[in-house]
N, C-alpha and C. Protein backbone atom coordinates (compact mmCIF):
# COMPACT_ATOMS: atom_id res chain seq x y z
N UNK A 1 -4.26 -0.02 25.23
CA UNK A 1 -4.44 -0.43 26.60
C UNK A 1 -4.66 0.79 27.50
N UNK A 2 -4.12 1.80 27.40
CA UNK A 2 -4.11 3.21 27.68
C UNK A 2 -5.32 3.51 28.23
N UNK A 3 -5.74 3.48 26.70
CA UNK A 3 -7.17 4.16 25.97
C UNK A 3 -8.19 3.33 27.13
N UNK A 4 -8.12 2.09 26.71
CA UNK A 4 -9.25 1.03 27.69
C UNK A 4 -9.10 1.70 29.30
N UNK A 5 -7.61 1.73 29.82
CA UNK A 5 -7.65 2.22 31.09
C UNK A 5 -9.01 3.54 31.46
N UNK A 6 -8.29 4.05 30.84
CA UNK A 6 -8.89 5.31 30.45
C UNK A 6 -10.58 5.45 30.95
N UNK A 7 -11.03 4.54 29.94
CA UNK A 7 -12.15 4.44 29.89
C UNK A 7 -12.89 3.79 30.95
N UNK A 8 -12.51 3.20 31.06
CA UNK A 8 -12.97 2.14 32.62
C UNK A 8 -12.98 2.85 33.43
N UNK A 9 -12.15 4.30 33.61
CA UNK A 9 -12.04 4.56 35.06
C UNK A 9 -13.13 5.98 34.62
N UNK A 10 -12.91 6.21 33.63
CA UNK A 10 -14.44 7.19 32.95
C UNK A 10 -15.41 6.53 33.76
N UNK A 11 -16.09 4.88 33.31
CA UNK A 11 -16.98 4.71 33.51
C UNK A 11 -17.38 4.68 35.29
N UNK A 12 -16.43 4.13 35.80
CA UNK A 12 -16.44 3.63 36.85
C UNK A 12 -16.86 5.19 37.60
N UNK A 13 -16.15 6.41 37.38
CA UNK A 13 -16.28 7.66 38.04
C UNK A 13 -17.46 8.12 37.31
N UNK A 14 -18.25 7.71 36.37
CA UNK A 14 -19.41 8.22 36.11
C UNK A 14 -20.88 7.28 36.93
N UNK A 15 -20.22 6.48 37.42
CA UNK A 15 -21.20 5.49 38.09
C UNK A 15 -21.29 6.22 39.74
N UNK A 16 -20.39 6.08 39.89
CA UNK A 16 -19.60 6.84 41.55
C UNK A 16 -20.68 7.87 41.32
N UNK A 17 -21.18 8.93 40.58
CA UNK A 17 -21.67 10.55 40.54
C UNK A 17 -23.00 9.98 40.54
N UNK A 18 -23.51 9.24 40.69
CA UNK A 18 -24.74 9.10 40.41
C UNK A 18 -25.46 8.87 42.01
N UNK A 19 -26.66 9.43 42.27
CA UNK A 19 -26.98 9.48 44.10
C UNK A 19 -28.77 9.12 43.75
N UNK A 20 -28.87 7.68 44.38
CA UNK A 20 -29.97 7.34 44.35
C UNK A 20 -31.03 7.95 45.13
N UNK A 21 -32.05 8.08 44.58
CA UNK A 21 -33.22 8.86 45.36
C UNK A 21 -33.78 7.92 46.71
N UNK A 22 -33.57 8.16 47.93
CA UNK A 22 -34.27 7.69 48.96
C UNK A 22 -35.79 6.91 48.55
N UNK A 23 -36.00 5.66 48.77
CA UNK A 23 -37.33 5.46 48.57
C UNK A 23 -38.48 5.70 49.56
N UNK A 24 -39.42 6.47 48.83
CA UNK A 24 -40.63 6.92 49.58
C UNK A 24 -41.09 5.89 51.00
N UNK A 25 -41.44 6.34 52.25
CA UNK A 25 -41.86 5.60 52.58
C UNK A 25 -43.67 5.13 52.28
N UNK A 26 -43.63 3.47 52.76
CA UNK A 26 -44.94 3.25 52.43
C UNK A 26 -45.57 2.39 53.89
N UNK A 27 -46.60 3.03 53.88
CA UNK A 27 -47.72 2.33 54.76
C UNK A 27 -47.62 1.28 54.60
N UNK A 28 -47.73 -0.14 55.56
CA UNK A 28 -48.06 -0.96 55.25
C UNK A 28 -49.12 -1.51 56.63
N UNK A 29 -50.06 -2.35 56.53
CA UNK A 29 -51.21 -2.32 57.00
C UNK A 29 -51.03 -3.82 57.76
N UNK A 30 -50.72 -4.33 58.77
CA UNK A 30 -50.92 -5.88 59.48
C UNK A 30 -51.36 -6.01 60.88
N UNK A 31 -52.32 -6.84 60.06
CA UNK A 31 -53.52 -7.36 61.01
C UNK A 31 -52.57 -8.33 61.94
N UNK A 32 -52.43 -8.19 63.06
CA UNK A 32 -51.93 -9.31 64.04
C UNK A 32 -53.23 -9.59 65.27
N UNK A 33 -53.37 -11.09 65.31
CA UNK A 33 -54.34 -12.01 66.37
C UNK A 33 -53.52 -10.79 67.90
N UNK A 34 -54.83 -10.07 68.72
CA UNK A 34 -55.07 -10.12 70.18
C UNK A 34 -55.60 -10.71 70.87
N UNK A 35 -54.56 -11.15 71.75
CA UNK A 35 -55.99 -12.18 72.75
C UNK A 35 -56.71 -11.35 73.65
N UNK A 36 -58.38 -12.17 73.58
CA UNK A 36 -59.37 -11.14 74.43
C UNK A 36 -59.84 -12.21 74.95
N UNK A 37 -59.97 -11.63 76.22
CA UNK A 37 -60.58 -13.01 77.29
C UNK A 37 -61.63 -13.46 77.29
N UNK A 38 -61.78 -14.32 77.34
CA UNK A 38 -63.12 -15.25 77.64
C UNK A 38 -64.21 -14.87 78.30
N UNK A 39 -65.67 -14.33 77.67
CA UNK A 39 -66.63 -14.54 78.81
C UNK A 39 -67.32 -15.02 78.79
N UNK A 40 -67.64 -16.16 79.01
CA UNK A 40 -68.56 -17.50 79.13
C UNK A 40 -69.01 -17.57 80.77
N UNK A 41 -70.29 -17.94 80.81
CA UNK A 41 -70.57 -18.15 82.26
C UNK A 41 -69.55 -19.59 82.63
N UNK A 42 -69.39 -19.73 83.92
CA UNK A 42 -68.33 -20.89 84.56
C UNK A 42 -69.13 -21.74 83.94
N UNK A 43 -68.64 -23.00 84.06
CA UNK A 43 -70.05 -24.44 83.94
C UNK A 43 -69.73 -24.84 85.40
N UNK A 44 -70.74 -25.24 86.05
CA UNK A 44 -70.82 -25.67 87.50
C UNK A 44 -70.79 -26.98 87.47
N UNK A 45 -69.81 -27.53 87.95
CA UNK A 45 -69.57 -29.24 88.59
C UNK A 45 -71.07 -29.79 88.83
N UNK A 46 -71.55 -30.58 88.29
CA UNK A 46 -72.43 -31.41 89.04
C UNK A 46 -72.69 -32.55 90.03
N UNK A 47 -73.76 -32.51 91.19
CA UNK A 47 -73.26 -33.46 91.82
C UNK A 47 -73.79 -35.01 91.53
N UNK A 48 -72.31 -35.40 91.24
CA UNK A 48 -72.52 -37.17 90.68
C UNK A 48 -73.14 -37.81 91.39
N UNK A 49 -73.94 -38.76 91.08
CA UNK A 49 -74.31 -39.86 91.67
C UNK A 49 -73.64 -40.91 92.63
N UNK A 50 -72.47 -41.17 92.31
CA UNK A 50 -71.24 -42.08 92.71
C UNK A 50 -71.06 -41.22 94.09
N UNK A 51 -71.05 -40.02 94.04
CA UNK A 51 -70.46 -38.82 94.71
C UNK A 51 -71.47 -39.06 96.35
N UNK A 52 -73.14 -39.90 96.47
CA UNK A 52 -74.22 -39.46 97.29
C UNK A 52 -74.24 -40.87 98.08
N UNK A 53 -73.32 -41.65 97.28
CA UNK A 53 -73.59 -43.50 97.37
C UNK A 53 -72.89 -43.81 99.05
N UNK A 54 -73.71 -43.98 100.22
CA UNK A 54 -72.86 -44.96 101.07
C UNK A 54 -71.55 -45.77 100.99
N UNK A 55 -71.01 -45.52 102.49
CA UNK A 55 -70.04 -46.64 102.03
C UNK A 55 -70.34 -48.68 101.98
N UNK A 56 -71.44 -48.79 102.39
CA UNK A 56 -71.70 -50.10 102.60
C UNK A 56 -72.88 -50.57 101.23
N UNK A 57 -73.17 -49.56 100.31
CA UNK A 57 -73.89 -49.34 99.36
C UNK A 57 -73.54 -51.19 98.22
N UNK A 58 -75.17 -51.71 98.25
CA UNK A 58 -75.05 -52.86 97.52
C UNK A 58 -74.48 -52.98 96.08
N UNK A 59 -73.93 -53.72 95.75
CA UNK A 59 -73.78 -54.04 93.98
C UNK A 59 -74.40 -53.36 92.83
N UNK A 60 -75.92 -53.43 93.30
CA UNK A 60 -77.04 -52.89 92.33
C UNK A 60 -76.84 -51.66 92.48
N UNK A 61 -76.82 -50.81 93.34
CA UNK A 61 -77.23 -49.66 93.60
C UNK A 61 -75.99 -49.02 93.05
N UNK A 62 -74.25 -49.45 93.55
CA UNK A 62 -73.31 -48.83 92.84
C UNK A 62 -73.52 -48.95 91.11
N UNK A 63 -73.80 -50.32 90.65
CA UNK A 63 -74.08 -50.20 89.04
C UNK A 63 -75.00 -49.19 88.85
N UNK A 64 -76.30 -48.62 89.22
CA UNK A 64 -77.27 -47.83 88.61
C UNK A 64 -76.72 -46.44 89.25
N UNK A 65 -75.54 -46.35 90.18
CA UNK A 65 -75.29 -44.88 90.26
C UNK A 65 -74.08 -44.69 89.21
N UNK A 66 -73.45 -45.95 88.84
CA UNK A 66 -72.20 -45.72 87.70
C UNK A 66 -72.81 -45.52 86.38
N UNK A 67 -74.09 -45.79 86.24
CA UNK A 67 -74.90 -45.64 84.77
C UNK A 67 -75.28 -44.22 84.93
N UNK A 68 -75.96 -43.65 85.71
CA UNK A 68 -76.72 -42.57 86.06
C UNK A 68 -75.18 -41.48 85.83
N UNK A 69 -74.20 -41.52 86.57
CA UNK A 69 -73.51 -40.82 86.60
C UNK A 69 -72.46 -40.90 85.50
N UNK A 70 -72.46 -41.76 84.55
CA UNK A 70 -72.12 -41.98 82.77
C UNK A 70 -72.91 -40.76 82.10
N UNK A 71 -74.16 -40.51 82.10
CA UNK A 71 -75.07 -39.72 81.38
C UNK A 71 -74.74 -38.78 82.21
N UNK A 72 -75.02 -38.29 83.58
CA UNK A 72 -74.83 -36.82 83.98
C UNK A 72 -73.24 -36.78 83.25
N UNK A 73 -72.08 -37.42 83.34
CA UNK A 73 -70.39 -36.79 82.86
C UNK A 73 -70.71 -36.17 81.16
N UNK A 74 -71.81 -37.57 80.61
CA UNK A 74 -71.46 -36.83 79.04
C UNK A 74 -72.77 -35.20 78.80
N UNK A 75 -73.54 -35.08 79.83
CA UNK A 75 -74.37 -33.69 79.73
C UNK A 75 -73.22 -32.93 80.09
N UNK A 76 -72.67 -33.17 81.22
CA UNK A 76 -71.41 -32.23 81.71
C UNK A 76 -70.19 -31.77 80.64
N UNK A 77 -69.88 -32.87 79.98
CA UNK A 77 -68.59 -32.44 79.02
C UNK A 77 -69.43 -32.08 78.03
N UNK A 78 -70.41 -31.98 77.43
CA UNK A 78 -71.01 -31.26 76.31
C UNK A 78 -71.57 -29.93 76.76
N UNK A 79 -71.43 -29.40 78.23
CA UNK A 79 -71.69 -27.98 78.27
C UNK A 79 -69.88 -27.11 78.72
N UNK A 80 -69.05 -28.36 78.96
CA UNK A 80 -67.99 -27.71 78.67
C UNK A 80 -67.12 -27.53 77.35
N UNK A 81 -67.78 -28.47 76.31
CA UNK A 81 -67.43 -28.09 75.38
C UNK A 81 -67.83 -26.85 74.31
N UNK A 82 -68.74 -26.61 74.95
CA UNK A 82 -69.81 -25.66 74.29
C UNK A 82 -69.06 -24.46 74.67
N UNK A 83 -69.16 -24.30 75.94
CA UNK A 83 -68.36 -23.17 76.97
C UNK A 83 -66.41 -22.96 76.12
N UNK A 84 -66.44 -24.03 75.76
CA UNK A 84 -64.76 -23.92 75.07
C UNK A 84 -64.81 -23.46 73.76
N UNK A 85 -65.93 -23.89 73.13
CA UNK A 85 -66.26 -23.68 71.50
C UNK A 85 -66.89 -21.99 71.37
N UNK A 86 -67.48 -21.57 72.48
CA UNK A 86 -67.62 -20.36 72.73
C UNK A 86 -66.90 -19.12 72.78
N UNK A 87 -65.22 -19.72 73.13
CA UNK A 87 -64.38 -19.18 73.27
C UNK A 87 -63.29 -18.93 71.95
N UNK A 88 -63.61 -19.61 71.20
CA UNK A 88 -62.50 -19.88 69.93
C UNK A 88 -63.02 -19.01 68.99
């Protein structure tokens, strides 16, 4: 039992003497996203149809400025989408 003591504390004080080498440093290289601003020309509001209409303006005339001004909104949101898709 001695002997075992003995030895254990051998090993244990031969472990203790031992001094690990610092590890080298290393480069490491990461790409991180910057945000960079946007330059897209503005898109300019257009002026709607609905927007030119009288207030005493007949039935007909509000329906063909609510059609007219259906097609100018979807030219409009397809140059702001463009203007957004420009940006991504």
């Amino acid at each position: 039992m001695k002997r075992l003591t003995i030895g254990l504390c051998l090993v244990l004080a031969g472990c203790a003497g031992q001094v690990a080498e610092p590890p080298e440093p290393v480069t490491v290289r990461v790409e991180v996203p910057v945000q960079v601003p946007c330059r897209t020309e503005r898109v300019q509001r257009p002026a709607f149809a609905v927007d030119s209409l009288p207030i005493g303006a007949s039935i007909a005339e509000q329906m063909r400025a609510l059609r007219a001004e259906r097609l100018q909104r979807k030219g409009y949101e397809v140059r702001l989408e463009a203007a957004i898709e420009a940006c991504q």
